[in-house]
Protein backbone atom coordinates (compact mmCIF):
# COMPACT_ATOMS: atom_id res chain seq x y z
CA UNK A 1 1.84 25.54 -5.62
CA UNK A 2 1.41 23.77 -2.99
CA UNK A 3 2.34 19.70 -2.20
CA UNK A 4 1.25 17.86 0.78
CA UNK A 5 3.96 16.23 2.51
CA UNK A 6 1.88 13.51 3.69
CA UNK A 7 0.19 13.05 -0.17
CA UNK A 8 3.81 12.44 -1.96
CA UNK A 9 3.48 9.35 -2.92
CA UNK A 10 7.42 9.23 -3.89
CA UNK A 11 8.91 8.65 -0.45
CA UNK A 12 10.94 11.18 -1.28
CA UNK A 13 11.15 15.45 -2.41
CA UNK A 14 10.70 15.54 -6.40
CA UNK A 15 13.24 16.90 -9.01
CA UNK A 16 13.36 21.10 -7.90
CA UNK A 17 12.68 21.67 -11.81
CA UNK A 18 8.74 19.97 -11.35
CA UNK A 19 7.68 23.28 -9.59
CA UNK A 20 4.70 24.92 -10.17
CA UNK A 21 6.41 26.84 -12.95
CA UNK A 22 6.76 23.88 -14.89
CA UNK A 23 2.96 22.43 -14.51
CA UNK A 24 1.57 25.43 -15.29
CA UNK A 25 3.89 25.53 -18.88
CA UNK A 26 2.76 22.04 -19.25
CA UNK A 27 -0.66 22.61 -18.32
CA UNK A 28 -1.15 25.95 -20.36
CA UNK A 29 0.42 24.64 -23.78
CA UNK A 30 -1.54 20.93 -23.17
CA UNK A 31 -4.85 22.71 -22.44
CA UNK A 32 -4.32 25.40 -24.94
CA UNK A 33 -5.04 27.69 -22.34
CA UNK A 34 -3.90 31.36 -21.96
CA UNK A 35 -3.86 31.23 -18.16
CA UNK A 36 -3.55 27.90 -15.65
CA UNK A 37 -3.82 28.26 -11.70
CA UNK A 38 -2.10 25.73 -9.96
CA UNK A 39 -3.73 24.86 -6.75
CA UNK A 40 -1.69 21.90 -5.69
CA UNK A 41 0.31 19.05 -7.34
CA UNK A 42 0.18 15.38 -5.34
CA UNK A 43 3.48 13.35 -6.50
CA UNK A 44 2.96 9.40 -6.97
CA UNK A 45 5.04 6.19 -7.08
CA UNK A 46 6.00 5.85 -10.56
CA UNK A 47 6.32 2.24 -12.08
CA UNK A 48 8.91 3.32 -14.05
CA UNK A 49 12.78 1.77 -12.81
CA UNK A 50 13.42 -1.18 -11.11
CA UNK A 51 13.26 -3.46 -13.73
CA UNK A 52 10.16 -1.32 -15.54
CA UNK A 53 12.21 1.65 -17.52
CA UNK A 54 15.06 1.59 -17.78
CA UNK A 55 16.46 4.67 -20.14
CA UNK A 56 14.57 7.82 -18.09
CA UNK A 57 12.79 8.80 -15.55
CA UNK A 58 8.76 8.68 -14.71
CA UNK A 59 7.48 10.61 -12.33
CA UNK A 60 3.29 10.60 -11.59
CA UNK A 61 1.73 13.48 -10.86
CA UNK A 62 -1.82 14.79 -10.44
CA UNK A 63 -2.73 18.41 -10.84
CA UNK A 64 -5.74 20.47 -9.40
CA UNK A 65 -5.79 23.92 -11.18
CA UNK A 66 -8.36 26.16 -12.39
CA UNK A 67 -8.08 27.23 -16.17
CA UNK A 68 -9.18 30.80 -17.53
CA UNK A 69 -11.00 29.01 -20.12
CA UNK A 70 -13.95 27.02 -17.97
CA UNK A 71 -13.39 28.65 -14.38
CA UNK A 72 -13.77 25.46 -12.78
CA UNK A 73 -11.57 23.30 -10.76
CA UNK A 74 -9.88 20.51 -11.76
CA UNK A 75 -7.97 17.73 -11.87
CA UNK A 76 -5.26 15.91 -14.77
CA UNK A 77 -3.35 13.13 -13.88
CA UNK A 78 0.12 13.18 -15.68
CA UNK A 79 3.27 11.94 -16.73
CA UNK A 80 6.45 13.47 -16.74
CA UNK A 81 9.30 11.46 -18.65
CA UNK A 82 12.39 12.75 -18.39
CA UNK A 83 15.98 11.71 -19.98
CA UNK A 84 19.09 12.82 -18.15
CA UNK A 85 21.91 12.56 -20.54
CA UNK A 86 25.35 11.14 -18.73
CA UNK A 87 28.12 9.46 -20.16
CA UNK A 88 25.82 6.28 -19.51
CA UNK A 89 22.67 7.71 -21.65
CA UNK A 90 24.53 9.65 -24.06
CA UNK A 91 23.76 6.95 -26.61
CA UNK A 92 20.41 8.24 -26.19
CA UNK A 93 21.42 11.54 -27.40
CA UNK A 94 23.23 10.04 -30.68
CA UNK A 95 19.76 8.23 -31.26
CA UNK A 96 18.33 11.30 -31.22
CA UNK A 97 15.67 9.58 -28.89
CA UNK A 98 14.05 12.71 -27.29
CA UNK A 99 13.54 14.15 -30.98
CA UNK A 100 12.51 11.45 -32.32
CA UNK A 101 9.51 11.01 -29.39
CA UNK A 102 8.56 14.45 -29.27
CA UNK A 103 8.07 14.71 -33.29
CA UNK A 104 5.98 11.84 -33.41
CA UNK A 105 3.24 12.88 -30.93
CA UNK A 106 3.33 16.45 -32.46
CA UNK A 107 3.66 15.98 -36.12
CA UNK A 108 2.67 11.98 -36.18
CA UNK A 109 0.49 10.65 -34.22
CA UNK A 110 -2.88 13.04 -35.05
CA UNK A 111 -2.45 12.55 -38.67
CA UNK A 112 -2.22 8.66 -38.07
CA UNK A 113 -5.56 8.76 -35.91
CA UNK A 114 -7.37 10.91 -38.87
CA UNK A 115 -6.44 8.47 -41.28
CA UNK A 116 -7.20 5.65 -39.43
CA UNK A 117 -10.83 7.07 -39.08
CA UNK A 118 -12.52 5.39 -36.65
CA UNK A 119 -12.07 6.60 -33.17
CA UNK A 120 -8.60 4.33 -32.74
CA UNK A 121 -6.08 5.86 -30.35
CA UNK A 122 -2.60 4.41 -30.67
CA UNK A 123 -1.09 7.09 -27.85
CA UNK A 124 -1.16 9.21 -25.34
CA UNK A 125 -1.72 12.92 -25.23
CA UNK A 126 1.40 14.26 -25.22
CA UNK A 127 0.85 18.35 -23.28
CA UNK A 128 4.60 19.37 -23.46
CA UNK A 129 8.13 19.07 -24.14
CA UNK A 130 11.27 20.85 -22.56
CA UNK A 131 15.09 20.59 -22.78
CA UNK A 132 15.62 22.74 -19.87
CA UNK A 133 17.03 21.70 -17.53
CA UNK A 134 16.73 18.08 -18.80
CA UNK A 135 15.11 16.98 -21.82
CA UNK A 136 11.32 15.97 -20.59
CA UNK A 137 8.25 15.29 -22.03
CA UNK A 138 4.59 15.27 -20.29
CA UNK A 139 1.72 13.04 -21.05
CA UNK A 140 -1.75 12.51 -20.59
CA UNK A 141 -1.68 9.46 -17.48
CA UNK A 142 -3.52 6.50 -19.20
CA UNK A 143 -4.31 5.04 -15.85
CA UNK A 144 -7.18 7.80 -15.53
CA UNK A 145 -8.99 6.62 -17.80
CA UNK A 146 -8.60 2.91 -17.09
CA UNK A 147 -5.66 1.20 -18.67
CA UNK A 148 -3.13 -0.55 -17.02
CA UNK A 149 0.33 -2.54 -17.94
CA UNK A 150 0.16 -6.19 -18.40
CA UNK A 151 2.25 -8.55 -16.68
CA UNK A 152 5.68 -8.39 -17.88
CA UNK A 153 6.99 -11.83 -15.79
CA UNK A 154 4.26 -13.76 -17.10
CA UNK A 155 3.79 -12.33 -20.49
CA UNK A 156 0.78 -12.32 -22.95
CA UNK A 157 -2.26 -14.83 -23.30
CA UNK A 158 -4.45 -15.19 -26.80
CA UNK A 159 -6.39 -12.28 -25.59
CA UNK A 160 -3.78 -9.95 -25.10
CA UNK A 161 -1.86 -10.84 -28.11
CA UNK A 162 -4.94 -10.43 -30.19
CA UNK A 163 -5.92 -7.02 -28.82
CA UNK A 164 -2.62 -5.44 -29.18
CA UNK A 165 -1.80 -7.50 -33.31
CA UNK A 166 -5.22 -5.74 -34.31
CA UNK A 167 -3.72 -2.18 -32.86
CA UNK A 168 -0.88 -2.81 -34.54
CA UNK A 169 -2.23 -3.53 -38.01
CA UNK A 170 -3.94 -0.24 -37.46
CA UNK A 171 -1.22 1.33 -36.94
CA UNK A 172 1.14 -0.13 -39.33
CA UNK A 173 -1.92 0.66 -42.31
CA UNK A 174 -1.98 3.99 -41.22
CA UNK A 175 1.68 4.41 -41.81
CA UNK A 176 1.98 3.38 -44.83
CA UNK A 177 -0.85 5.90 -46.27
CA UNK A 178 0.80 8.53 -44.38
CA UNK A 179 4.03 7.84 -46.22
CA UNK A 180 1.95 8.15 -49.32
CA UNK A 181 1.91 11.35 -48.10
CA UNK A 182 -1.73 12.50 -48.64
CA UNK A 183 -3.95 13.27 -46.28
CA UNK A 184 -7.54 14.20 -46.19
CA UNK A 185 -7.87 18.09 -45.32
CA UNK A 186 -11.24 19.52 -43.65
CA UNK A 187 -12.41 20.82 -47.80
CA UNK A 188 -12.12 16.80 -48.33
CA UNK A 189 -9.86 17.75 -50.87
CA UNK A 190 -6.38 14.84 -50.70
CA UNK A 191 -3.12 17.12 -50.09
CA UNK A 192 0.42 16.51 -49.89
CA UNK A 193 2.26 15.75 -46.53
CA UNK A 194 5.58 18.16 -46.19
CA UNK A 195 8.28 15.49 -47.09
CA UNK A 196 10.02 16.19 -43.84
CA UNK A 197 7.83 13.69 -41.54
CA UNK A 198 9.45 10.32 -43.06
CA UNK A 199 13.03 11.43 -42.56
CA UNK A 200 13.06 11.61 -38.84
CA UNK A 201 12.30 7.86 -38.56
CA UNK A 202 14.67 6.41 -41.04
CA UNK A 203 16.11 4.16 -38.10
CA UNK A 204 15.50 2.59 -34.67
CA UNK A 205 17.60 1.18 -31.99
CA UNK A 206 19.68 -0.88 -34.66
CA UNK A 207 21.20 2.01 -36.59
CA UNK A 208 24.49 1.05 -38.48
CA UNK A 209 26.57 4.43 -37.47
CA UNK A 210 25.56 3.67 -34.06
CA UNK A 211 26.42 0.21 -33.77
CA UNK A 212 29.72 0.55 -35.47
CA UNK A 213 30.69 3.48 -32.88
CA UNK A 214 29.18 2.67 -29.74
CA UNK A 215 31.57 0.27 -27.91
CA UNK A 216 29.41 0.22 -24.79
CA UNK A 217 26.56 -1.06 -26.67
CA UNK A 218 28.61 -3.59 -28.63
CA UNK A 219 29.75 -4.96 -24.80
CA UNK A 220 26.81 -5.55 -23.60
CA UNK A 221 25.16 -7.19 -26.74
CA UNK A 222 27.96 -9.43 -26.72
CA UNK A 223 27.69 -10.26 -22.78
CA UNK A 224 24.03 -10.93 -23.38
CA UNK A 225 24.62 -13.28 -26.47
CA UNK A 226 27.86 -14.86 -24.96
CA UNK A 227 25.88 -15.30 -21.52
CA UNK A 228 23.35 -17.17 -23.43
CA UNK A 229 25.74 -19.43 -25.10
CA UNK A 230 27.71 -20.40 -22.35
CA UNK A 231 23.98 -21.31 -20.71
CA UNK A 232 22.70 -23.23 -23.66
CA UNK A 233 26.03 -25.38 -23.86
CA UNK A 234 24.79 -27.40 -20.33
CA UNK A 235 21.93 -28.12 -22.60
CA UNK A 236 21.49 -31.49 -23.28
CA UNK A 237 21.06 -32.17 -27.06
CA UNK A 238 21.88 -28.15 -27.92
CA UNK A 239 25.97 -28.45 -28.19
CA UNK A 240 25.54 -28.37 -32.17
CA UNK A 241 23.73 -24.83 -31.65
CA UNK A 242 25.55 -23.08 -28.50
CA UNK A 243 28.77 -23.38 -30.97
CA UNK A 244 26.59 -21.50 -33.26
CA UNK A 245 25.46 -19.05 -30.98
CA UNK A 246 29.78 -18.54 -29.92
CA UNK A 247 30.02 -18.28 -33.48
CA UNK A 248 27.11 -15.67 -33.59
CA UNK A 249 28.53 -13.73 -30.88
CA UNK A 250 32.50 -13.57 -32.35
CA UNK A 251 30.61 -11.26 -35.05
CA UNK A 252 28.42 -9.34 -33.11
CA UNK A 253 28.89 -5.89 -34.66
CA UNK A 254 28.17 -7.36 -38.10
CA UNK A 255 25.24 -9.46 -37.08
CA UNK A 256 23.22 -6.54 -35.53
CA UNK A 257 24.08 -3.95 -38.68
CA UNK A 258 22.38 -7.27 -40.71
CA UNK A 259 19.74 -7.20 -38.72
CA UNK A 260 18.86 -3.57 -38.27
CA UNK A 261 19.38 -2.81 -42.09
CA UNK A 262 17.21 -2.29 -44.70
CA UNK A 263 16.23 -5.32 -47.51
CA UNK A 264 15.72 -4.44 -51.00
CA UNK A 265 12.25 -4.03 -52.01
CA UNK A 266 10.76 -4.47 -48.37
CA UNK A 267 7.16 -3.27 -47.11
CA UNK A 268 7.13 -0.02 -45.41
CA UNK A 269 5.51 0.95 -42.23
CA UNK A 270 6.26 2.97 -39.34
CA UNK A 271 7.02 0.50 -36.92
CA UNK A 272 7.03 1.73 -33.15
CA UNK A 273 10.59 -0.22 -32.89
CA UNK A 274 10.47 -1.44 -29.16
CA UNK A 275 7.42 -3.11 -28.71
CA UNK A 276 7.33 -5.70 -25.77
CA UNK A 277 4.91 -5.08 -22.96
CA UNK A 278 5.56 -2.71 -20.89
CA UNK A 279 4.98 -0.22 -24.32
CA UNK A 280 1.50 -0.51 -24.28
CA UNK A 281 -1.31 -0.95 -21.94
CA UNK A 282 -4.63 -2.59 -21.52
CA UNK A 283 -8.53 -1.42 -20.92
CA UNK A 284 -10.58 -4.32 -19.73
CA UNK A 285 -14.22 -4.93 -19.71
CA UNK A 286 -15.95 -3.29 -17.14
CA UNK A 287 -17.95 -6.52 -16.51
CA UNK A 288 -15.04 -8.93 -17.03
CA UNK A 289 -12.07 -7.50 -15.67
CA UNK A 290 -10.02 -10.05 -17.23
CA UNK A 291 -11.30 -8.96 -20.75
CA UNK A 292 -8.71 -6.80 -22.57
CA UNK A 293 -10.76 -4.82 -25.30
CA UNK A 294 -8.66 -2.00 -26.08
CA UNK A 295 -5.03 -1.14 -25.81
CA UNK A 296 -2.41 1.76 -26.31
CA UNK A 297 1.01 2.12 -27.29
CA UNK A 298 3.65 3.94 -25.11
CA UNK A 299 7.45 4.90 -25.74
CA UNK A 300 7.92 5.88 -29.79
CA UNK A 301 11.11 7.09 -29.14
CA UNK A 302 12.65 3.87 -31.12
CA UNK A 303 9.97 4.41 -34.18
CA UNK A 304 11.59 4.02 -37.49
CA UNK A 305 10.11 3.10 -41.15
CA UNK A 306 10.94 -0.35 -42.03
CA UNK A 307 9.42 -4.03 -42.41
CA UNK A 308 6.62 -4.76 -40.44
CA UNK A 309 8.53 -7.93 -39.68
CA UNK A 310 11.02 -5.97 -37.46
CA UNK A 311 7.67 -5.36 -34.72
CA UNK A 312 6.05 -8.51 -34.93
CA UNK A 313 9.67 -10.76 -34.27
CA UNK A 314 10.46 -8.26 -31.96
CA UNK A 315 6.74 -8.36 -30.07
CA UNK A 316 6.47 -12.39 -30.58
CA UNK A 317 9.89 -13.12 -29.22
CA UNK A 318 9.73 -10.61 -26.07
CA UNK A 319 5.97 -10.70 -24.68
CA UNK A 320 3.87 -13.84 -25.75
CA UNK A 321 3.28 -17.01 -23.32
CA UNK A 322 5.15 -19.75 -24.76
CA UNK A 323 2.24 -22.00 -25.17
CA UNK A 324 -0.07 -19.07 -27.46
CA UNK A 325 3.90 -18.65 -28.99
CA UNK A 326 4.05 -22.73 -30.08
CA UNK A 327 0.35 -23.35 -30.74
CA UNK A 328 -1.12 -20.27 -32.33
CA UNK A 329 1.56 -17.95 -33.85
CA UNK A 330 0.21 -18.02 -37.46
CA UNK A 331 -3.27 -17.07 -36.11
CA UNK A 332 -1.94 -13.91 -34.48
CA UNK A 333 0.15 -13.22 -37.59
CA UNK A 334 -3.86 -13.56 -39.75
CA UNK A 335 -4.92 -11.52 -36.78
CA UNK A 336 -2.37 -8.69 -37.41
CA UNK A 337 -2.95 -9.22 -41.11
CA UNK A 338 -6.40 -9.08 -41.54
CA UNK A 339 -6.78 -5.64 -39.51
CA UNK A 340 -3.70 -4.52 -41.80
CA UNK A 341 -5.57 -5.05 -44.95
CA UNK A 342 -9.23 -4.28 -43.63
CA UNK A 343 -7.41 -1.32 -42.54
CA UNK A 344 -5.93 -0.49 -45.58
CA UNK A 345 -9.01 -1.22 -47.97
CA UNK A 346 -11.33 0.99 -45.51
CA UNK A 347 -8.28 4.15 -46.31
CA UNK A 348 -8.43 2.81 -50.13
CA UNK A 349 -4.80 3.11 -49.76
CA UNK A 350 -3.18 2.24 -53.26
CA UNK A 351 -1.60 -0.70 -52.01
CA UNK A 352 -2.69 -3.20 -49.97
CA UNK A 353 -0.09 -6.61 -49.45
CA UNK A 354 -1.26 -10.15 -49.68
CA UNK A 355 -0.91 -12.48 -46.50
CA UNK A 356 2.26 -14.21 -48.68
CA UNK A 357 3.38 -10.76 -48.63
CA UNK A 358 3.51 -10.38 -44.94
CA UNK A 359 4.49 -13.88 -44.43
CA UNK A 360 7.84 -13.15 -46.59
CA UNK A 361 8.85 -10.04 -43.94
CA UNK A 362 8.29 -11.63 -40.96
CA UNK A 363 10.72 -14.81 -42.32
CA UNK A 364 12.91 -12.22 -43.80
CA UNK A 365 13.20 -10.34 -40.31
CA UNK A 366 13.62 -13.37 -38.59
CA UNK A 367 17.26 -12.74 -36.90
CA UNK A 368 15.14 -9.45 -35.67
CA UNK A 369 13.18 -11.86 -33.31
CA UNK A 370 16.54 -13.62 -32.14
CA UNK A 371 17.80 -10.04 -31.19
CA UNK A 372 14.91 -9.55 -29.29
CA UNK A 373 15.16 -13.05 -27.73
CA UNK A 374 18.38 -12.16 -26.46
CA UNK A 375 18.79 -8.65 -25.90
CA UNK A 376 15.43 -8.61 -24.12
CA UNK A 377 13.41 -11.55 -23.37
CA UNK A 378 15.43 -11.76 -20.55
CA UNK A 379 15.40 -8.52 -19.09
CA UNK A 380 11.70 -8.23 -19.78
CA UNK A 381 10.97 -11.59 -18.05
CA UNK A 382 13.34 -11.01 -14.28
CA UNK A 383 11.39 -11.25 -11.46
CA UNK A 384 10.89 -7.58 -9.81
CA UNK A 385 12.96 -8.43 -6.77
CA UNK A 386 15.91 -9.67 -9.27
CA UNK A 387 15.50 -6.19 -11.07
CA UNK A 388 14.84 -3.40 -8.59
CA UNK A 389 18.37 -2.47 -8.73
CA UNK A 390 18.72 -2.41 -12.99
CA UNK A 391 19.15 0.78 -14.55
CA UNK A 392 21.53 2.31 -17.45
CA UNK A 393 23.66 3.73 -15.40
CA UNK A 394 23.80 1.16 -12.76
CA UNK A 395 24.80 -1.48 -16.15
CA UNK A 396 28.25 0.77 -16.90
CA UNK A 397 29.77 -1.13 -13.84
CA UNK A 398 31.31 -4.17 -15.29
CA UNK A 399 31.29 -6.48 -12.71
CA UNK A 400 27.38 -5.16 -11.36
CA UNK A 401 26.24 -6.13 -15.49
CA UNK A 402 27.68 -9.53 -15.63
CA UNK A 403 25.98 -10.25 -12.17
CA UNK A 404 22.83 -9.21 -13.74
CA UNK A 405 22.71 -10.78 -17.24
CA UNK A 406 23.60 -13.98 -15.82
CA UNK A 407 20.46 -13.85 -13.62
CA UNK A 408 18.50 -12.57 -15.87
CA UNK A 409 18.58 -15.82 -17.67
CA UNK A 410 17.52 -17.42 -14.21
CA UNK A 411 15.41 -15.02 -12.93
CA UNK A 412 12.27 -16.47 -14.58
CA UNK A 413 11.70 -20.20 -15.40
CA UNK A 414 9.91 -18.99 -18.33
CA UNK A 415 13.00 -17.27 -20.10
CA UNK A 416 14.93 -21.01 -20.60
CA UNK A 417 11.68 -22.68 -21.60
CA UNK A 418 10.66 -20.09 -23.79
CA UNK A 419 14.10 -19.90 -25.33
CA UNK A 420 14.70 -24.03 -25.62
CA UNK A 421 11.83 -23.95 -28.18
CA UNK A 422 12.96 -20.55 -29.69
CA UNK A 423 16.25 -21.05 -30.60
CA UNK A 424 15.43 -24.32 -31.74
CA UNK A 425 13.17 -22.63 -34.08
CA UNK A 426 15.59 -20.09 -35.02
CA UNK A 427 18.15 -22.93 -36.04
CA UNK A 428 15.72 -25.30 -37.93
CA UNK A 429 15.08 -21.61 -39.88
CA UNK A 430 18.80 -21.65 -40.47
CA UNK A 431 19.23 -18.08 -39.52
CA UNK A 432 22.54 -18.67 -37.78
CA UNK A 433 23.95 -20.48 -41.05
């Protein structure tokens, strides 16, 4: 293999494990292809870090090979993810994160886009997974074929929201006639799913065992939360509701096992568990390059089967603009609904919920939305010079994390305004009562 110097794009020599020995193992089991030539592999800057990923690494790569298949050269743009577990990311490990990812894109994700029937992509090709010598996972590179991350420090117009809601209710109404567990085979005959698929998604980045055990975790939730009602007690008029938030954060353990657990007689979907906006990305309009018309999720390594309410709180309270948040949330809630049932009717799935329905999970998953507001509105909305430096491992040091969550509610004028009218909301809802 050979890489130009002068074409790494990294500023720096790549991991020794991405050799060629490792593209052409990605490259032969992506391309289902007896026998890859490498001819070269140019590195590139990743957006992932600084303030853009936080829990692994991303790496960019391009290949140029010749397959024994076509005889032809060329060229696949990739991405290599890969999680390094240390005694900062070993939580990562108890989540069972890499598993999790790795069985959805193999096992998951095809039989969603079968059901779903009409052309809809919700991810990424996903060419190959590894444990040695770190757990890593290659992917198609969306960017090659025109999509592209939204702005995380400004968050999501109308358009936006309404591209990515209508994905969503795909994907949700796919899920739920997957766990039905039929499927139509190629004899157009329906036949059961293996049983298996459901159980590796039972729970997402709120599981109970986790929460109760994981005293690093527990810190930092409670630094965020306590950071953000020491700031809210300056607020004029919002004494009454920073005591609340003390309050809040006094039980934090409990408060997050309430929110992450399971309600009696909920609506099942597989929800993909972290979505704010740097977990999916955009195609525009060739002619308008403004126009969003299509969009793709990234990052299921957090996907767990639960209320639909848990994405949407967790989506609305981490990537919309305030304004589209204040004057048109219950037309991007019909949005989402109305490609959730059209979606559903079109699969003649056996159930298909009523708007009430959906209305009654997102209010019941409303303390969902006020983990997100805290635990990541903030992060998501820092300014990239403010979060260069932010990383898992960088967090563990004590002093370095309450540096950081204290600017990351200052980072970004549109974290306090955006949480002024949210926790307002929150209260009138009584969700801290």
């Amino acid at each position: 293999m050979k890489l130009d110097d002068k074409q790494n794009g990294l500023g720096h020599e790549p991991p020794k494990y991405l050799n060629e020995e490792f593209f052409k193992a990605a490259l032969e089991d992506g391309l289902r292809d007896m026998r890859v030539d490498i001819k070269k592999i140019i590195f590139a800057e990743s957006s992932g870090g600084g303030g853009e990923n936080y829990c692994s690494k991303i790496y960019r790569a391009k290949a140029l090979y010749r397959s024994s298949k076509r005889q032809l050269d060329e060229e696949l743009a990739m991405i290599v993810k890969s999680i390094a577990i240390t005694p900062a990311t070993q939580f990562l490990e108890e989540l069972a994160v890499y598993l999790r990812e790795k069985i959805f894109y193999f096992d998951v994700l095809g039989k969603l886009e079968i059901l779903i029937g009409d052309g809809s992509k919700f991810g990424a090709k996903c060419l190959y997974t590894t444990r040695e010598p770190i757990q890593t996972i290659v992917f198609d590179d969306l960017t090659q074929y025109g999509y592209k991350l939204a702005s995380r420090q400004r968050g999501l117009n109308e358009e936006h929201c309404v591209v990515i809601l209508r994905k969503l209710g795909k994907f949700h109404a796919s899920s739920m006639v997957l766990a039905e567990k039929q499927i139509l085979n190629q004899n157009q005959k329906w036949v059961k799913l293996e049983p298996s698929v459901r159980e590796h998604f039972t729970t997402g980045m709120l599981d109970e065992n986790y929460i109760r055990t994981n005293e690093r975790f527990i810190n930092f939730m409670t630094l965020q939360c306590r950071t953000l009602a020491n700031m809210v007690a300056k607020w004029t008029g919002y004494e009454l509701l920073a005591e609340k938030l003390h309050h809040h954060c006094d039980n934090i353990k409990e408060n997050l096992v309430t929110t992450g657990r399971t309600l009696p007689g909920e609506i099942t979907v597989l929800n993909h568990g972290d979505l704010w906006v740097n977990n999916f990305m955009y195609k525009y309009d060739d002619e308008q390059p403004t126009k969003p018309i299509d969009a793709i999720f990234v990052d299921f390594q957090n996907s767990f089967f639960g209320s639909p309410g848990c994405d949407i709180n967790f989506f609305l309270n981490s990537s919309v603009q305030l304004d589209v948040l204040i004057h048109r949330r219950e037309f991007l809630i019909q949005t989402y609904y109305e490609s959730l049932r059209d979606s559903l009717e079109r699969m003649h799935s056996s159930f298909v919920p009523s708007y009430k329905d959906i209305q009654k999970e997102i209010r019941a998953r409303e303390l969902y939305g006020f983990f997100s507001s805290y635990a990541f509105l903030p992060m998501v909305t820092m300014m990239k010079e403010d979060s260069f430096d932010i990383s898992i491992e960088a967090l563990t040091d004590e002093t370095f994390a309450k540096k950081k969550v204290e600017l990351m509610f200052s980072s970004n004028p549109r974290t306090t305004e955006t949480l002024r009218y949210a926790l307002r909301r929150f209260d009138d809802l009584g969700i801290f009562d």
